[in-house]
PDB file of N, CA and C in Angstrom:
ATOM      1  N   UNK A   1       6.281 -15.900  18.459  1.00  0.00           N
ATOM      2  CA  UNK A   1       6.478 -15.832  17.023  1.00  0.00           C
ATOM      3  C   UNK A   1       6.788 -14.397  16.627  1.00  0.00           C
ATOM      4  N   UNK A   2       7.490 -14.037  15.688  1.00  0.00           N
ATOM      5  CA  UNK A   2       8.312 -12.967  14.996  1.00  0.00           C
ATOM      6  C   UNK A   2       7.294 -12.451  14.238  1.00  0.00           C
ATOM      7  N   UNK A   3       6.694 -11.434  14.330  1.00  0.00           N
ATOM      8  CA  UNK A   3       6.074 -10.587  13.170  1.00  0.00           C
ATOM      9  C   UNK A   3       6.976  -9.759  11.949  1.00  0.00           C
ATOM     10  N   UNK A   4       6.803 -10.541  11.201  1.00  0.00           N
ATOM     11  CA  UNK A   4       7.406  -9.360   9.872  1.00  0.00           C
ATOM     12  C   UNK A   4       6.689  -8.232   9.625  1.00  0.00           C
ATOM     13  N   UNK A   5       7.480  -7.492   9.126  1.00  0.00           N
ATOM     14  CA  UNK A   5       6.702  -6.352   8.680  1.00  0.00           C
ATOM     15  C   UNK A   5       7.299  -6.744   7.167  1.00  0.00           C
ATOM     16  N   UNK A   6       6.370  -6.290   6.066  1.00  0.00           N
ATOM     17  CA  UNK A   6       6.484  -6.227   5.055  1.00  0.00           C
ATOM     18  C   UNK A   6       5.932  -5.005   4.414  1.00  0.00           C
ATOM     19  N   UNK A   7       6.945  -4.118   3.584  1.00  0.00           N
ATOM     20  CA  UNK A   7       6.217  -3.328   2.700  1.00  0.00           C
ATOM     21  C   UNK A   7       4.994  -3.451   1.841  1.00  0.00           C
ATOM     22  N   UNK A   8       4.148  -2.621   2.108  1.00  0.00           N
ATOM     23  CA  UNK A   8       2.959  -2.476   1.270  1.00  0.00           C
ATOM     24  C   UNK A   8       3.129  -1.489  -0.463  1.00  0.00           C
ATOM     25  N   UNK A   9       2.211  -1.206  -1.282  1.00  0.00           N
ATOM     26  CA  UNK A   9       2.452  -0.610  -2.395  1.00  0.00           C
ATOM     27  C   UNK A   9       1.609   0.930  -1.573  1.00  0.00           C
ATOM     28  N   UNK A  10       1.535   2.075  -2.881  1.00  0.00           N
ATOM     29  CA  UNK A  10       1.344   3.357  -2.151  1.00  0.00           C
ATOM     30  C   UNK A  10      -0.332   3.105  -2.027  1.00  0.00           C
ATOM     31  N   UNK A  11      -1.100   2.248  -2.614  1.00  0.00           N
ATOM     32  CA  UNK A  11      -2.852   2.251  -2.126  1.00  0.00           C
ATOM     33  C   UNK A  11      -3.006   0.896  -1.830  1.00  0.00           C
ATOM     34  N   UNK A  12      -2.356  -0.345  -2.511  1.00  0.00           N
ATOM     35  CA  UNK A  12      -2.851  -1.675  -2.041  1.00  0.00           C
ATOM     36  C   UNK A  12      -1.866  -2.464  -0.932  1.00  0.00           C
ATOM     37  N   UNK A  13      -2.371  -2.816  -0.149  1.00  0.00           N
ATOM     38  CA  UNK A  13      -2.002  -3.916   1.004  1.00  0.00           C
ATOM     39  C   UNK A  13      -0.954  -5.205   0.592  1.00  0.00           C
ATOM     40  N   UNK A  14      -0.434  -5.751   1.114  1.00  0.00           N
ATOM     41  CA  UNK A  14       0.152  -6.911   0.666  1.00  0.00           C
ATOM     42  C   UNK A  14      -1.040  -8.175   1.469  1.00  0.00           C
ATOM     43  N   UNK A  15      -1.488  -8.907   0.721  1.00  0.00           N
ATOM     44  CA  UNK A  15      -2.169  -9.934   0.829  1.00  0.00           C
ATOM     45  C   UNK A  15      -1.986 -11.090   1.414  1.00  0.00           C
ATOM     46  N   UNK A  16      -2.525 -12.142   2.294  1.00  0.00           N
ATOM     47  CA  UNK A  16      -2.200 -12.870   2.807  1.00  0.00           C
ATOM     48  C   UNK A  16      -1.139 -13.987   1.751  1.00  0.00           C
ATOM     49  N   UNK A  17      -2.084 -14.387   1.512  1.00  0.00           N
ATOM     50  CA  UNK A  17      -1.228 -15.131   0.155  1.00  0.00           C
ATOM     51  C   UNK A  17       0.132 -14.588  -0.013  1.00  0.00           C
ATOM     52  N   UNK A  18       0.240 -13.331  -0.640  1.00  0.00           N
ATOM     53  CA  UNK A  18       1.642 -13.096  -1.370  1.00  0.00           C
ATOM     54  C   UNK A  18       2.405 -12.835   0.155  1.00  0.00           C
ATOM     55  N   UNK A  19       1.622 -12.388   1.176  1.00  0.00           N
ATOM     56  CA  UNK A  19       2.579 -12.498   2.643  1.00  0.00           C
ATOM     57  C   UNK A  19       3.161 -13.810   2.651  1.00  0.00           C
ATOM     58  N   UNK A  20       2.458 -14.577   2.916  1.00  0.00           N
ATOM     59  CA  UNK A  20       3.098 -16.246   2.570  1.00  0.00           C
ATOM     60  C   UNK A  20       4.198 -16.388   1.527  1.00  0.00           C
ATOM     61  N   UNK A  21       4.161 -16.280   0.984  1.00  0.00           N
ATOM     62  CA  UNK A  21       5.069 -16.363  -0.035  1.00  0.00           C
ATOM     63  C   UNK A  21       6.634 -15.606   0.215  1.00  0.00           C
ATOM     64  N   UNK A  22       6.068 -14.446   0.243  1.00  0.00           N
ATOM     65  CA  UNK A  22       7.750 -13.662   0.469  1.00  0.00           C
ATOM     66  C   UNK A  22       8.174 -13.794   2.096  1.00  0.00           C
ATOM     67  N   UNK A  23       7.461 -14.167   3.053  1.00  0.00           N
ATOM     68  CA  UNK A  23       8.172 -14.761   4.284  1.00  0.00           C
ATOM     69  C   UNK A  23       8.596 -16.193   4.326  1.00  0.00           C
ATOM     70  N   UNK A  24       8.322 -17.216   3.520  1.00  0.00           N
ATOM     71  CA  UNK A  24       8.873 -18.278   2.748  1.00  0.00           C
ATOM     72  C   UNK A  24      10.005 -18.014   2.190  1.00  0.00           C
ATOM     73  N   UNK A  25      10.009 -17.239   1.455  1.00  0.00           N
ATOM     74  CA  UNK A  25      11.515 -17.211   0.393  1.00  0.00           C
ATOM     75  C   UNK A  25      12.402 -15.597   0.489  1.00  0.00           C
ATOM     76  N   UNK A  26      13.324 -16.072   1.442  1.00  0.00           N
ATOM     77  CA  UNK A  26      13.901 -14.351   1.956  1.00  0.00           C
ATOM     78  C   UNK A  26      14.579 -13.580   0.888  1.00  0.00           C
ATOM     79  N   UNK A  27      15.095 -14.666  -0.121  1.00  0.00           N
ATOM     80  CA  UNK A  27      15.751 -14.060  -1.684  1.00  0.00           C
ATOM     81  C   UNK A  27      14.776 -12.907  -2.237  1.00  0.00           C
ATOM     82  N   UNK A  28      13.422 -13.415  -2.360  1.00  0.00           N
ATOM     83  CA  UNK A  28      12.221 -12.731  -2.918  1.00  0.00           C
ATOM     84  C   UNK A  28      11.976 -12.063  -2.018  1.00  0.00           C
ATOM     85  N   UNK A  29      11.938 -12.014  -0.363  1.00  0.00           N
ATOM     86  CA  UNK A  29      11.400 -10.557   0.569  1.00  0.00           C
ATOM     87  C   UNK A  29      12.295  -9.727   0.545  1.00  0.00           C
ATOM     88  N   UNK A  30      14.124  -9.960  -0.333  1.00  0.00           N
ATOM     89  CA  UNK A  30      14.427  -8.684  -0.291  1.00  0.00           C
ATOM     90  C   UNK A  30      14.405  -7.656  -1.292  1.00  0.00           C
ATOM     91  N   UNK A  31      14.078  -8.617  -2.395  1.00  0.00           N
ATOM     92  CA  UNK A  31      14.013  -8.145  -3.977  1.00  0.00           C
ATOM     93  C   UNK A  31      12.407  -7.028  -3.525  1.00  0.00           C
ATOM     94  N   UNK A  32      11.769  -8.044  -3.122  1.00  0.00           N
ATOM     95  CA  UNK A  32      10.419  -7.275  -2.781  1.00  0.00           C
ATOM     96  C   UNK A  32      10.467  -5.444  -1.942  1.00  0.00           C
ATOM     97  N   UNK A  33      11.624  -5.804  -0.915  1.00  0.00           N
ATOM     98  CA  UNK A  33      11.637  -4.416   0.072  1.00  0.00           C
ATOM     99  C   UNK A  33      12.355  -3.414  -0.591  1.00  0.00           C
ATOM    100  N   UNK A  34      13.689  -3.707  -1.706  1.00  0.00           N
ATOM    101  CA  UNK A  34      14.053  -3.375  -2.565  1.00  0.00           C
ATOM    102  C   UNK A  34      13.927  -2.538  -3.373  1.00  0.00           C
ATOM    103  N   UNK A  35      11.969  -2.985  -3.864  1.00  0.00           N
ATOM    104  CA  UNK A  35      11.698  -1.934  -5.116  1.00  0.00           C
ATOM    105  C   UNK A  35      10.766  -1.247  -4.643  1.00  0.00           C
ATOM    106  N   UNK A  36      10.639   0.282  -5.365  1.00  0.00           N
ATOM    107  CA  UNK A  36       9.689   1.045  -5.095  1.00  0.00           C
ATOM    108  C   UNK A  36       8.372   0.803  -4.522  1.00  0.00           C
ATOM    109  N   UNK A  37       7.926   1.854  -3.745  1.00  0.00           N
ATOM    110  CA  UNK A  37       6.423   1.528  -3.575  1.00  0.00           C
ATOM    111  C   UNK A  37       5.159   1.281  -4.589  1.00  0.00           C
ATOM    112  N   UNK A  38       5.609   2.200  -5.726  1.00  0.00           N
ATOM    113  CA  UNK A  38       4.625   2.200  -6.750  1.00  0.00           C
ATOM    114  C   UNK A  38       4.734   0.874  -7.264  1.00  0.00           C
ATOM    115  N   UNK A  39       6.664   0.653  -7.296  1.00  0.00           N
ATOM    116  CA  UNK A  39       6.553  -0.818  -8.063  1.00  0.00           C
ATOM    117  C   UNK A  39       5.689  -1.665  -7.930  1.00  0.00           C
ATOM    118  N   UNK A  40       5.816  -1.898  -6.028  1.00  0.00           N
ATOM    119  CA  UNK A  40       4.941  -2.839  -5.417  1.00  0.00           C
ATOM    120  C   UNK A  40       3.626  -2.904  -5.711  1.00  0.00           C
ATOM    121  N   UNK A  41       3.296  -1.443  -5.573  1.00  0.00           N
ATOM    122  CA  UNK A  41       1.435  -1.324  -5.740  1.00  0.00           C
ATOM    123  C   UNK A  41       1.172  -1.788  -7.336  1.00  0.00           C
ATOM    124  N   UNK A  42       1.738  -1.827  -8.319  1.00  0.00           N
ATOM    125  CA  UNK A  42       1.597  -1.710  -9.458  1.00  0.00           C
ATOM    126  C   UNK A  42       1.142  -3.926  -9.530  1.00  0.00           C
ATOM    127  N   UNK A  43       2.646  -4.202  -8.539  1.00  0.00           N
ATOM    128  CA  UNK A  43       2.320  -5.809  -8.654  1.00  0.00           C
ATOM    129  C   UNK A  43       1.165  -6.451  -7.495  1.00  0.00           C
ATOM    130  N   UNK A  44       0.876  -5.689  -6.497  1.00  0.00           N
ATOM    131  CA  UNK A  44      -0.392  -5.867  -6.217  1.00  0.00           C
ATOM    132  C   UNK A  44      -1.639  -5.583  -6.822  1.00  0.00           C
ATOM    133  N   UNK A  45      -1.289  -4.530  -7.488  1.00  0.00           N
ATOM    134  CA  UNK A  45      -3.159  -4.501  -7.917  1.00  0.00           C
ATOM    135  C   UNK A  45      -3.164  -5.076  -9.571  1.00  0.00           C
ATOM    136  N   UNK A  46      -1.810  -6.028  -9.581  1.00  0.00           N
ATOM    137  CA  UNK A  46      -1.973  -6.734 -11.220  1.00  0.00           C
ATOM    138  C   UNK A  46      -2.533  -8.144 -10.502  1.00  0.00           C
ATOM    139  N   UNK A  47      -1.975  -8.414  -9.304  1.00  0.00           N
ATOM    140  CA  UNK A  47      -2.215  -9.864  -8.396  1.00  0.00           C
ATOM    141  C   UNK A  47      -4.092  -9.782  -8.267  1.00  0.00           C
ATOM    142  N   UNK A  48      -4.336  -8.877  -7.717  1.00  0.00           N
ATOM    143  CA  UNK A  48      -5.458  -8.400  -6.846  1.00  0.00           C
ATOM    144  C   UNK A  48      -6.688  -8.217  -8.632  1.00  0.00           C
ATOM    145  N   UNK A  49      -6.166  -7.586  -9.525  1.00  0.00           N
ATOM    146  CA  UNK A  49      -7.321  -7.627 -10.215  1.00  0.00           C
ATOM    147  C   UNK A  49      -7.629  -8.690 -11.188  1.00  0.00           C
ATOM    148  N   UNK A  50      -6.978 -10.180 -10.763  1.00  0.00           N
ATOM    149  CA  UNK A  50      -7.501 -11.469 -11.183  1.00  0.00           C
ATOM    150  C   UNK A  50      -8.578 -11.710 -10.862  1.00  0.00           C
ATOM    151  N   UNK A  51      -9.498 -12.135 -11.691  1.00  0.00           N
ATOM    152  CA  UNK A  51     -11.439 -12.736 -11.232  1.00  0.00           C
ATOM    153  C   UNK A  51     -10.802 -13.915 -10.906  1.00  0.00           C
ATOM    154  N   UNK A  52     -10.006 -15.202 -11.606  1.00  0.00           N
ATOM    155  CA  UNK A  52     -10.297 -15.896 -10.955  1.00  0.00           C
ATOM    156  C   UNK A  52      -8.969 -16.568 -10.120  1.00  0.00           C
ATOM    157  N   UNK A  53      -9.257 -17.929  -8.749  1.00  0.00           N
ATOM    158  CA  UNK A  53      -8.275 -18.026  -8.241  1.00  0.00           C
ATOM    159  C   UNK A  53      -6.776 -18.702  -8.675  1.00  0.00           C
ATOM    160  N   UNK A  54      -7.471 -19.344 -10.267  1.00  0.00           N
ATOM    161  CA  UNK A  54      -6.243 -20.046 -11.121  1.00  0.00           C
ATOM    162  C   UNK A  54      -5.594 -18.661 -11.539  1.00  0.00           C
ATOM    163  N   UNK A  55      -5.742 -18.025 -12.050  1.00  0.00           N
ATOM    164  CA  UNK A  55      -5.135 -16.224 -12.524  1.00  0.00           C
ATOM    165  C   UNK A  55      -4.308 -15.847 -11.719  1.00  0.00           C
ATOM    166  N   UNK A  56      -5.049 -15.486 -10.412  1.00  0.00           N
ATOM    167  CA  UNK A  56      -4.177 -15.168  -9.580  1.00  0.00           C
ATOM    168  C   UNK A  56      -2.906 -15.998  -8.830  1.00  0.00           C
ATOM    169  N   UNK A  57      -3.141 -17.191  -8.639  1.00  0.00           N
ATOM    170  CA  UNK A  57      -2.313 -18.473  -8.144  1.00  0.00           C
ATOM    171  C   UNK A  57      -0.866 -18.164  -9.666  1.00  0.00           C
ATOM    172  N   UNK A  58      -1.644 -17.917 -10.730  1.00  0.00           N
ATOM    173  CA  UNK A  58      -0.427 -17.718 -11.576  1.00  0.00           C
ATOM    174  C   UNK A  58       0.383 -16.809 -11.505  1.00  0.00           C
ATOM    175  N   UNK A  59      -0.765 -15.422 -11.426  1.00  0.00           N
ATOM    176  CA  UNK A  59       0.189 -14.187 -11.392  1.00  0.00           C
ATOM    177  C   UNK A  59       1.404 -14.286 -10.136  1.00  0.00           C
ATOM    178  N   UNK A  60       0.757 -14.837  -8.655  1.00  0.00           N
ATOM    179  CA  UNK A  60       1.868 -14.925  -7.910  1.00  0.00           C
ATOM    180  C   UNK A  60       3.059 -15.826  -8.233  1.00  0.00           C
ATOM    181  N   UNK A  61       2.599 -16.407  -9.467  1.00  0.00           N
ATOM    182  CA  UNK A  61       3.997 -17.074  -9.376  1.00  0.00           C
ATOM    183  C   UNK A  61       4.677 -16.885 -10.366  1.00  0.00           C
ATOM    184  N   UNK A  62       3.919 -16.138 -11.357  1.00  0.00           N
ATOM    185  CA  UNK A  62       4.881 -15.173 -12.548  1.00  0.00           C
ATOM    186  C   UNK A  62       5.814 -14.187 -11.854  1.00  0.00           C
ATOM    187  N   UNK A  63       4.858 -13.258 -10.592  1.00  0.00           N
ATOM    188  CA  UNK A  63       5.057 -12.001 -10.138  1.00  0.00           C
ATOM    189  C   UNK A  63       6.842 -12.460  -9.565  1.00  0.00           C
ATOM    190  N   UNK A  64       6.913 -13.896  -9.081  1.00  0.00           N
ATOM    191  CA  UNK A  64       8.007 -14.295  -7.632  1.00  0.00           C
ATOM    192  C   UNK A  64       9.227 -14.360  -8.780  1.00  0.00           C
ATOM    193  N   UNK A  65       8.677 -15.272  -9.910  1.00  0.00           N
ATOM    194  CA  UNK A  65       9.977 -15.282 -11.034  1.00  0.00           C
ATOM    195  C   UNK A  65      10.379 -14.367 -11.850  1.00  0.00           C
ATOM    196  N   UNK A  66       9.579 -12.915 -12.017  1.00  0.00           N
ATOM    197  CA  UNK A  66      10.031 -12.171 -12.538  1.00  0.00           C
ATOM    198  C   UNK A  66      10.513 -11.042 -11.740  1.00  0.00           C
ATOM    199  N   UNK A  67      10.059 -11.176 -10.215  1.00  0.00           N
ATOM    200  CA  UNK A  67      11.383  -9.916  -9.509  1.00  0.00           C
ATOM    201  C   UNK A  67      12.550 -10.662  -9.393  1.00  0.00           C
ATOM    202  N   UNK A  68      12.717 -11.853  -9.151  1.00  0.00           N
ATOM    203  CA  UNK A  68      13.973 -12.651  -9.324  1.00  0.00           C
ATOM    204  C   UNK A  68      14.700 -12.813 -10.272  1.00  0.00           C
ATOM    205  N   UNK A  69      14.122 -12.757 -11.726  1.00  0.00           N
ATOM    206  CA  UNK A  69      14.946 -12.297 -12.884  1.00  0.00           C
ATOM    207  C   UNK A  69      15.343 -11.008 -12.642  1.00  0.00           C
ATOM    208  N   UNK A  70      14.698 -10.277 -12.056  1.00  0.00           N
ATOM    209  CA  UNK A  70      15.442  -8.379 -11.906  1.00  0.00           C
ATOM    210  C   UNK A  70      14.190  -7.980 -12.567  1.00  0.00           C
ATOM    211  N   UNK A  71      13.168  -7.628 -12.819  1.00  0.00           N
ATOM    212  CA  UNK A  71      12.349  -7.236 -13.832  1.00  0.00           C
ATOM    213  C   UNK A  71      11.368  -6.952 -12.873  1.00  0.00           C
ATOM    214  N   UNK A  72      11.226  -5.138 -12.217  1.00  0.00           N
ATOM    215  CA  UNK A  72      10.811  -4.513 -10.876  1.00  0.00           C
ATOM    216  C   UNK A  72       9.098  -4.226 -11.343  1.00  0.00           C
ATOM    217  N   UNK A  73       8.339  -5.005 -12.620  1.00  0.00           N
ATOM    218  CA  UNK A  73       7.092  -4.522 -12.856  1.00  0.00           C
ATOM    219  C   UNK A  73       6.280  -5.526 -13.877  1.00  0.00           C
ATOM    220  N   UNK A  74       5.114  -5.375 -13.450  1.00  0.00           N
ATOM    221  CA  UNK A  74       4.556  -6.189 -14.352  1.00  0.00           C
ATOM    222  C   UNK A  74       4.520  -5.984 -15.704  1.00  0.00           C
ATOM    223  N   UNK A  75       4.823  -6.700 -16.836  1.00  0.00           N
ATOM    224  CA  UNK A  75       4.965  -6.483 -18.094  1.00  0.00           C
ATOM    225  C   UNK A  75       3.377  -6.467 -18.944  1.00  0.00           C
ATOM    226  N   UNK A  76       3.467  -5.612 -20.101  1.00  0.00           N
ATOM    227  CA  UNK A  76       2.880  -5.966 -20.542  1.00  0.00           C
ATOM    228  C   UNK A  76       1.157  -5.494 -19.786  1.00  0.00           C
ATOM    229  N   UNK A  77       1.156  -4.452 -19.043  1.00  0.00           N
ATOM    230  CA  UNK A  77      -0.349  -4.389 -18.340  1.00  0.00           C
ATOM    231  C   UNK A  77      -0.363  -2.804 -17.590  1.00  0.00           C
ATOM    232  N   UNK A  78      -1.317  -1.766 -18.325  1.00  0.00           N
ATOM    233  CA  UNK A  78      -1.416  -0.750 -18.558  1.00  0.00           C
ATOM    234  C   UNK A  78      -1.352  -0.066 -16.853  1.00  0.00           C
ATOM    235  N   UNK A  79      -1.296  -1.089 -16.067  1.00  0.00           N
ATOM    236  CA  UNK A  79      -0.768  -0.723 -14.979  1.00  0.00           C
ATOM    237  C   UNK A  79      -2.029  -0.005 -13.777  1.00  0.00           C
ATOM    238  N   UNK A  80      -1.652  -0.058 -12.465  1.00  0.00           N
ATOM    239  CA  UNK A  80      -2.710   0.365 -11.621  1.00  0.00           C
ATOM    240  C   UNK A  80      -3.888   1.656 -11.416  1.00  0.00           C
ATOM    241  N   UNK A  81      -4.717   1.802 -11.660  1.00  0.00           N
ATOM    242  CA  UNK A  81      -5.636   2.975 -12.107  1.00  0.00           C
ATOM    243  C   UNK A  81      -6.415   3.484 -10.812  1.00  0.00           C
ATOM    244  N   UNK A  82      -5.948   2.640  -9.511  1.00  0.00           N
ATOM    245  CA  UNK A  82      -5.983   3.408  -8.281  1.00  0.00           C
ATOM    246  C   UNK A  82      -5.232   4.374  -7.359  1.00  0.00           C
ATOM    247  N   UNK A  83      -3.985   4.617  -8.392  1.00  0.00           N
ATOM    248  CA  UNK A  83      -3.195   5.747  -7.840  1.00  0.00           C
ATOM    249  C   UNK A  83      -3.789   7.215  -8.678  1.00  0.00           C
TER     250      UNK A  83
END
């Protein structure tokens, strides 16, 4: 089996889950490799700071339709406070 490598953000990891996801749909792993690191970290730690697992199950699937519209960040959310 083929290991992907997938870009991470500049402090958070890419997650099993959203790994699943963008090695599923190669449209979205390139939009994903695409954008900045911060971008990335910015949509991981909007994924990552859901309490619960309905939140997050959403955000990944807001997160997949809005890099696919072109739109490289989460809207609307004062953004990651671990960089």
């Amino acid at each position: 089996m083929l290991k992907k490598t997938i870009s991470s953000g500049v402090v958070h990891k890419v997650p099993a889950d959203l790994r699943h996801i963008l090695i599923s749909n190669q449209a979205l792993l390139t939009v994903w490799e695409e954008i900045t690191p911060l971008a990335r970290n910015e949509w991981l730690c909007w994924i990552e700071s859901a309490k619960k697992l309905e939140t997050r199950k959403r955000r990944l699937k807001i997160m997949s339709e809005n890099l696919m519209a072109g739109k490289r960040r989460p809207c609307c959310w004062a953004g990651c406070s671990h960089r």
